[in-house]
Every structure is written in C-alpha cells, then in structure tokens.
C-alpha atoms as a PDB file:
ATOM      1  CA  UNK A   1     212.085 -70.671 -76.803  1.00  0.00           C
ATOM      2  CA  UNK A   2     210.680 -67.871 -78.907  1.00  0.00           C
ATOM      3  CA  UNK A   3     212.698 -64.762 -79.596  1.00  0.00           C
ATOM      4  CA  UNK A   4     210.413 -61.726 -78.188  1.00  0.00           C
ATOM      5  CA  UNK A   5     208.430 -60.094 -80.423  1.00  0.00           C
ATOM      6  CA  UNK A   6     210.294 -56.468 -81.969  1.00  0.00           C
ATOM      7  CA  UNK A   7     207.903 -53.907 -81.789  1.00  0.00           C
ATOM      8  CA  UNK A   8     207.211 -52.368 -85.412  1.00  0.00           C
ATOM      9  CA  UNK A   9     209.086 -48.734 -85.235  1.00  0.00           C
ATOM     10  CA  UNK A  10     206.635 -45.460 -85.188  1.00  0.00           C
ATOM     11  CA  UNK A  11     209.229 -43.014 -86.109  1.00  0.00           C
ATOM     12  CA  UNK A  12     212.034 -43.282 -89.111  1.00  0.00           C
ATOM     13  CA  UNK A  13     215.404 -41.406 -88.725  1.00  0.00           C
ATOM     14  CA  UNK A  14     216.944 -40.925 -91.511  1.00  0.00           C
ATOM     15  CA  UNK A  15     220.036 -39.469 -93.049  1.00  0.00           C
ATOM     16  CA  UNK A  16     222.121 -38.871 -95.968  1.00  0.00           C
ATOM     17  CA  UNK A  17     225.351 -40.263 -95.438  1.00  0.00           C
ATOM     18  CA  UNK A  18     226.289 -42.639 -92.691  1.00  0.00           C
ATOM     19  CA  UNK A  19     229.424 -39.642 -91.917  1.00  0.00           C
ATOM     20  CA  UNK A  20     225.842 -37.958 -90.459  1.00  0.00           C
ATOM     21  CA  UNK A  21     225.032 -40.970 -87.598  1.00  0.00           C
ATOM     22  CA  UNK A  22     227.219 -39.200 -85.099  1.00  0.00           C
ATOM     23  CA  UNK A  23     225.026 -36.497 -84.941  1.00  0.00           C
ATOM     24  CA  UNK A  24     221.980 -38.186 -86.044  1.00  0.00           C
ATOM     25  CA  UNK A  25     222.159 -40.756 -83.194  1.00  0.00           C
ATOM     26  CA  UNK A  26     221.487 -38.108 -81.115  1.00  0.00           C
ATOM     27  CA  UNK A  27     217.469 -38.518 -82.424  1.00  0.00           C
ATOM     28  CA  UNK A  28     217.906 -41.879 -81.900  1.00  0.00           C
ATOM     29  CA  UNK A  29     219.326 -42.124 -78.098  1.00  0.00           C
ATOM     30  CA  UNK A  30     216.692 -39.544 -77.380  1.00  0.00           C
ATOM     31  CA  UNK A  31     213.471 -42.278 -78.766  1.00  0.00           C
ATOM     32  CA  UNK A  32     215.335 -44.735 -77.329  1.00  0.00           C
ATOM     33  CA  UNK A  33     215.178 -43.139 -74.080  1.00  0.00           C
ATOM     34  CA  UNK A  34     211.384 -42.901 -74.387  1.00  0.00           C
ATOM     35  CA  UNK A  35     210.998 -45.715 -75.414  1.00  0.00           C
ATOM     36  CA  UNK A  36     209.674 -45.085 -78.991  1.00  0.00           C
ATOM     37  CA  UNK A  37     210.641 -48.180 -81.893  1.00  0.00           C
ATOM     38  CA  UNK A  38     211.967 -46.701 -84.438  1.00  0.00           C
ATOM     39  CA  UNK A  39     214.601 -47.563 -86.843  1.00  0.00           C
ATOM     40  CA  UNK A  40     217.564 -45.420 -88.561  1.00  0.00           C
ATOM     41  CA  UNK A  41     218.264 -45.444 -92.241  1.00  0.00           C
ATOM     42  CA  UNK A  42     220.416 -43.939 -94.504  1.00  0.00           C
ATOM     43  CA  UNK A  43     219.253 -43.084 -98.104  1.00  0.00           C
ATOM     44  CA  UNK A  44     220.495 -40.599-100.651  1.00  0.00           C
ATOM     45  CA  UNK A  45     218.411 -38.095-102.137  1.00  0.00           C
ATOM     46  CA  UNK A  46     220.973 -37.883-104.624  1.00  0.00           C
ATOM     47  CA  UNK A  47     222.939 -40.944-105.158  1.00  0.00           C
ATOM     48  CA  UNK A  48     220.100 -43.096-104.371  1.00  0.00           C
ATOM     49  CA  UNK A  49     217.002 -40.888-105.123  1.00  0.00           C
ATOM     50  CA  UNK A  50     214.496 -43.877-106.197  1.00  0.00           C
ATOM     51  CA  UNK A  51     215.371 -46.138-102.929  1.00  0.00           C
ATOM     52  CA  UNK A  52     214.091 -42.281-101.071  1.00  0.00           C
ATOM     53  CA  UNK A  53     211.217 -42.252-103.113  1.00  0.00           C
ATOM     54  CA  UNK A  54     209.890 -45.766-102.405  1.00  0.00           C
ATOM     55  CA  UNK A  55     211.181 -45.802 -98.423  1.00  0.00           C
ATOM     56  CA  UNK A  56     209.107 -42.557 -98.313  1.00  0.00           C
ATOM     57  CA  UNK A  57     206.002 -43.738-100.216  1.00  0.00           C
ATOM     58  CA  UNK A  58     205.713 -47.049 -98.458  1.00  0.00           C
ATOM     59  CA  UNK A  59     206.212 -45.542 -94.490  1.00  0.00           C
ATOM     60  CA  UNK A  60     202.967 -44.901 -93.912  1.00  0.00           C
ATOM     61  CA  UNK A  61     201.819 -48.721 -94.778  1.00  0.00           C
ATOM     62  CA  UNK A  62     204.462 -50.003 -92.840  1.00  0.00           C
ATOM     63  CA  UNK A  63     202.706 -48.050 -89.596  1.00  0.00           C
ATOM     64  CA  UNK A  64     205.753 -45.193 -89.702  1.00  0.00           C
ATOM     65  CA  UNK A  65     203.903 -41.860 -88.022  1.00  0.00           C
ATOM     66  CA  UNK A  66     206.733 -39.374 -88.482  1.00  0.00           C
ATOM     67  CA  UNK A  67     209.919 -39.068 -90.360  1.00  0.00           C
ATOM     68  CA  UNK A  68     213.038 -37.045 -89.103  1.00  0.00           C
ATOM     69  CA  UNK A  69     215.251 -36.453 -91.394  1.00  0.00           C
ATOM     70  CA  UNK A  70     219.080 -35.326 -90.950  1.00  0.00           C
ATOM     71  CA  UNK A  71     221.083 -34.127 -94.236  1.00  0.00           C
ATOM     72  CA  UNK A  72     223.634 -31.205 -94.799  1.00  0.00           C
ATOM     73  CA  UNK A  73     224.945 -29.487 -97.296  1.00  0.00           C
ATOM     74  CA  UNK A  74     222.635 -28.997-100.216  1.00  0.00           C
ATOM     75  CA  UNK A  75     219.858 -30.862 -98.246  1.00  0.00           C
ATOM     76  CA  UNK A  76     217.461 -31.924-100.222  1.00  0.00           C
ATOM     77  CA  UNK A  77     216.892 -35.302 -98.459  1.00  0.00           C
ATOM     78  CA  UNK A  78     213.730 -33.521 -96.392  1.00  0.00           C
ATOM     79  CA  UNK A  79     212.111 -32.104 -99.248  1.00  0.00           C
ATOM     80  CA  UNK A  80     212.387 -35.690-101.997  1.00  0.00           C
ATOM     81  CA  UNK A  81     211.013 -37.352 -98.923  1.00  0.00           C
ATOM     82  CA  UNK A  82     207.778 -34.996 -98.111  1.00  0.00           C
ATOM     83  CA  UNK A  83     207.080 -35.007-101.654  1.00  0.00           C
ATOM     84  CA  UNK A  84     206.304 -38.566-101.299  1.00  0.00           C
ATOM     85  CA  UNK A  85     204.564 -39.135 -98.116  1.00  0.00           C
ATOM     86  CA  UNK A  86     201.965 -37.108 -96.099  1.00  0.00           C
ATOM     87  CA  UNK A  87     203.520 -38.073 -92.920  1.00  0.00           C
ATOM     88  CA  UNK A  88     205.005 -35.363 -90.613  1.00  0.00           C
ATOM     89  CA  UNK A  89     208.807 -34.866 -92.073  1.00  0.00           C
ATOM     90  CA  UNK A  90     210.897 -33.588 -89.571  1.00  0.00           C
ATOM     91  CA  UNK A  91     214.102 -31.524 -91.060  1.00  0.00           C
ATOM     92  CA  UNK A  92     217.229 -31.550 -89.639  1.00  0.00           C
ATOM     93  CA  UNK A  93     220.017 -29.083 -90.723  1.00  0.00           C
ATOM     94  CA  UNK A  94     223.126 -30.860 -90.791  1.00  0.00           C
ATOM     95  CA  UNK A  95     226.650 -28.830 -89.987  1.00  0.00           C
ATOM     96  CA  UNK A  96     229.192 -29.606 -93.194  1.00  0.00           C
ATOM     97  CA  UNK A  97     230.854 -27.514 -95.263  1.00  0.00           C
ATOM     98  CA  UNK A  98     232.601 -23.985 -95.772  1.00  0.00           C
ATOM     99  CA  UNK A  99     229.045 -22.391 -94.370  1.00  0.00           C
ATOM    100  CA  UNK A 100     228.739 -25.027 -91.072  1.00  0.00           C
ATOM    101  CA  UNK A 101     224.897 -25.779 -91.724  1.00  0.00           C
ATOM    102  CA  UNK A 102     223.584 -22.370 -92.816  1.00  0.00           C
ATOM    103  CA  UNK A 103     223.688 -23.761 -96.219  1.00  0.00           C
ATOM    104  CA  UNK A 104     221.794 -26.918 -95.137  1.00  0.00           C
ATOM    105  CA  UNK A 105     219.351 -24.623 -92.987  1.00  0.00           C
ATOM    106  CA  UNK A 106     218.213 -22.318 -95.531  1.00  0.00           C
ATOM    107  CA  UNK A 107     217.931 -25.494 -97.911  1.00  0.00           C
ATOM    108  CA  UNK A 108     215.517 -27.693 -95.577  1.00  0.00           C
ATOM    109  CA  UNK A 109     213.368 -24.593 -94.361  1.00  0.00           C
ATOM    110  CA  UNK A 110     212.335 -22.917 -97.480  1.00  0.00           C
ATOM    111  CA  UNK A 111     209.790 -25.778 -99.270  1.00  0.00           C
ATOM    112  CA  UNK A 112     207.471 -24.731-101.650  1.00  0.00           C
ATOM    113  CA  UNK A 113     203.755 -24.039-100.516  1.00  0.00           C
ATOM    114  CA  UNK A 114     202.210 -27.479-100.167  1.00  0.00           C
ATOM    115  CA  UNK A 115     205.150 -29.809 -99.558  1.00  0.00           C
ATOM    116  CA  UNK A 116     205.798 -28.685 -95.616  1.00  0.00           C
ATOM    117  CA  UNK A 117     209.061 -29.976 -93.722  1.00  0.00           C
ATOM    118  CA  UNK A 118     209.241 -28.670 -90.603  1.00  0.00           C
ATOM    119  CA  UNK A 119     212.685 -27.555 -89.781  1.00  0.00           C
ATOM    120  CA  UNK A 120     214.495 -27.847 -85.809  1.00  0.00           C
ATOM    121  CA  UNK A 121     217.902 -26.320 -85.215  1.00  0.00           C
ATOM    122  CA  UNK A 122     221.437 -27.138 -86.814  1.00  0.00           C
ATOM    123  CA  UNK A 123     222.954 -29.598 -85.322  1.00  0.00           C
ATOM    124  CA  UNK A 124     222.968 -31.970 -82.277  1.00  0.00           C
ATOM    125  CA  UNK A 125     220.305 -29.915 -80.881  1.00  0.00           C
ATOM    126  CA  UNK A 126     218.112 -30.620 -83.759  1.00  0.00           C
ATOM    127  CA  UNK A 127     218.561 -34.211 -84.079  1.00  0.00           C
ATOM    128  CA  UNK A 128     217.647 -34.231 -80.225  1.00  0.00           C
ATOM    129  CA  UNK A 129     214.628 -31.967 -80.924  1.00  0.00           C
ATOM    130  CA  UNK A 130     213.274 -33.594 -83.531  1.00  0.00           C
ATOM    131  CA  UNK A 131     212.576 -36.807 -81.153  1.00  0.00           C
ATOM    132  CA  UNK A 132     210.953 -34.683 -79.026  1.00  0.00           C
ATOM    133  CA  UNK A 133     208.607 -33.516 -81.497  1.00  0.00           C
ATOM    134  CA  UNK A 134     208.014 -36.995 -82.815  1.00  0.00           C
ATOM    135  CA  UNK A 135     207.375 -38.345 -79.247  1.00  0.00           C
ATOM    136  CA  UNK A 136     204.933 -35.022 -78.829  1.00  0.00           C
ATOM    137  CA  UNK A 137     203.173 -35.713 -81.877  1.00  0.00           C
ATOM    138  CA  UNK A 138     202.873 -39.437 -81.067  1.00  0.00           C
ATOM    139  CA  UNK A 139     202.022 -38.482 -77.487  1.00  0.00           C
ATOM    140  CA  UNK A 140     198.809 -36.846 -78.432  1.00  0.00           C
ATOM    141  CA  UNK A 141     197.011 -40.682 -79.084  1.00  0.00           C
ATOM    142  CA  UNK A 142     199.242 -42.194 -76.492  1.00  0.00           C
ATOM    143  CA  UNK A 143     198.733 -41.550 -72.503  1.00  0.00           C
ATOM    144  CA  UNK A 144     201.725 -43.440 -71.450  1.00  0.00           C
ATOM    145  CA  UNK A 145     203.960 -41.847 -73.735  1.00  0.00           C
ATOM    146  CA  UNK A 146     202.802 -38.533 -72.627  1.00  0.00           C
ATOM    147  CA  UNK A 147     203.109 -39.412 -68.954  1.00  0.00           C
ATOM    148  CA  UNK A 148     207.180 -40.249 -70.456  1.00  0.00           C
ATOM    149  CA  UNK A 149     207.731 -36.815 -71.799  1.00  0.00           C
ATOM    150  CA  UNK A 150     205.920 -35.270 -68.933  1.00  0.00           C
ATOM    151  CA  UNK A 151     208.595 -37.165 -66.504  1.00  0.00           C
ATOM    152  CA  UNK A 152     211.391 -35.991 -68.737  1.00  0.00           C
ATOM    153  CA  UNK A 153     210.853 -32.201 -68.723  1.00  0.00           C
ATOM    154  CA  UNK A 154     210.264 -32.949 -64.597  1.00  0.00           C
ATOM    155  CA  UNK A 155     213.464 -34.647 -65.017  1.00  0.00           C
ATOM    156  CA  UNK A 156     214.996 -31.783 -66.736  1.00  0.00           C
ATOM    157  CA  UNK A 157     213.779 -28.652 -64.639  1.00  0.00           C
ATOM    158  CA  UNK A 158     215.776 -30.331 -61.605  1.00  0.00           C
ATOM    159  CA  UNK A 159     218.552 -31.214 -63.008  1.00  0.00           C
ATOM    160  CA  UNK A 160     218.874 -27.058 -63.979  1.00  0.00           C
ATOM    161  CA  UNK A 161     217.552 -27.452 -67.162  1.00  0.00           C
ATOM    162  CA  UNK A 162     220.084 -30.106 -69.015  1.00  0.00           C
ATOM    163  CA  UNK A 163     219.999 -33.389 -68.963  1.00  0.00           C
ATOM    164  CA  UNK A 164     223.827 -34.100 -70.855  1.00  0.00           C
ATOM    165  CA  UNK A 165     225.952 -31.832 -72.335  1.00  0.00           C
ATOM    166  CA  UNK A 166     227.198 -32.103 -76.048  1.00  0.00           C
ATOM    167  CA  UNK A 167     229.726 -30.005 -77.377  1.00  0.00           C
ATOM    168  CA  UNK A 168     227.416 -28.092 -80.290  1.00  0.00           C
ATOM    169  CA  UNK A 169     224.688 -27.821 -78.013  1.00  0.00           C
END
C-alpha cells in the first residue's frame, strides 16, 4: 500500500538554537491547528551562517510563502534570512539573557530600509502570532483557510477571549 502523500509545507519556522523549540513550537501547534504544512528548522545565523543563506535563498523554489523566524539574544537570524529571500519574514523576539528579550526585540525590529522583517511580540505570544499572520497572509488566496481562521476567532470570542493559557502570555 502506498504511504499518503505529505503535503509540501507553505510556511518555515525557524530558530536559532534548538534550546528555542519550547517556545517556538508554540508557531508550530498553532499551523498545525489550522492545518497549514509547514516544517521547523533550526539554523544559525552565526554558527552556521551559509546553511541560513542557502535555506533562505532556495524557500521560495521549494513553494515556502512565509518564514517565521524565532531567535534571541543578539538576533540576527531574521535579518541574514530577509536579506536572502523576498518572502514575508516573520520576526520573533526570543526571551534570553540578562535583558529577557528586549535585547532580541530591539535587534529584530530595527532593519535597515529595504530589508523589512516584520516583528510580533516577545515571547510565546509571538511565536503564536506569527502563525496567525502566516495563516492570514496565506488566507488571502485560500477560501478554506480563511473560513479556518474565521472559525478560530468565533472559537475564541466564546471561550472569553483565550483559547489556552501559557505562562508568558
């Protein structure tokens, strides 16, 4: 019998250290939930800056439509991948350190003019965000998807406005 075909994934999360899936997986659960194929990697911008490069360059051919990307600290993974793709890169400020993610905040939102990364919140929250704006941006050439995220936010208001509860929000 044939193994089922896997779908080819639409949205990349990646990260700079696997110490970063806890929170990262949060992204994932979330396009899991909907239903989105993606697939989570973890790359270095600095210990492993040419394997970033070349996963960034070759997303787009491989039918990836947005990148979220999870790094704290310095927090440069964002920024070396939008400087190699034009796909939508999705920063995620990462909680580490003696400053708990400001560093990492300030470092993913302030790109240079022409290499954009747009930044979500520190953090859990983030991670979770940033599916949502992946499945949003996906949802705007996909009717069923849409119809997903329209269910979810239903799903949301009547459950008072959460859906879980994580400890850093």
């Amino acid at each position: 019998m044939a193994k089922p075909k896997e779908r080819a994934p639409r949205v990349a999360v990646l990260m700079g250290s696997s110490s970063d899936l806890e929170v990262m997986s949060r992204a994932a659960d979330c396009l899991e939930e909907l239903d989105i194929p993606h697939e989570v990697v973890v790359t270095s911008a600095h210990r492993s800056p040419d394997r970033t490069a070349r996963y960034a360059k070759q997303a787009k051919r491989r039918g990836i439509k947005v990148l979220i990307v999870g790094a704290g600290r310095a927090a440069h993974l964002a920024g070396a991948v939008a400087a190699n793709t034009t796909l939508p890169v999705l920063g995620v400020p990462l909680a580490s350190g003696a400053l708990a993610g400001m560093d990492a905040l300030l470092s993913t939102v302030q790109m240079p003019a022409g290499v954009p990364v747009a930044t979500l919140a520190i953090g859990g929250a983030g991670a979770e965000n940033a599916a949502l704006m992946a499945a949003q941006i996906l949802a705007l050439d996909d009717e069923r998807l849409a119809a997903r995220l329209d269910r979810r936010r239903r799903e949301m208001a009547k459950a008072g406005g959460t859906v879980r509860r994580y400890p850093d929000g």
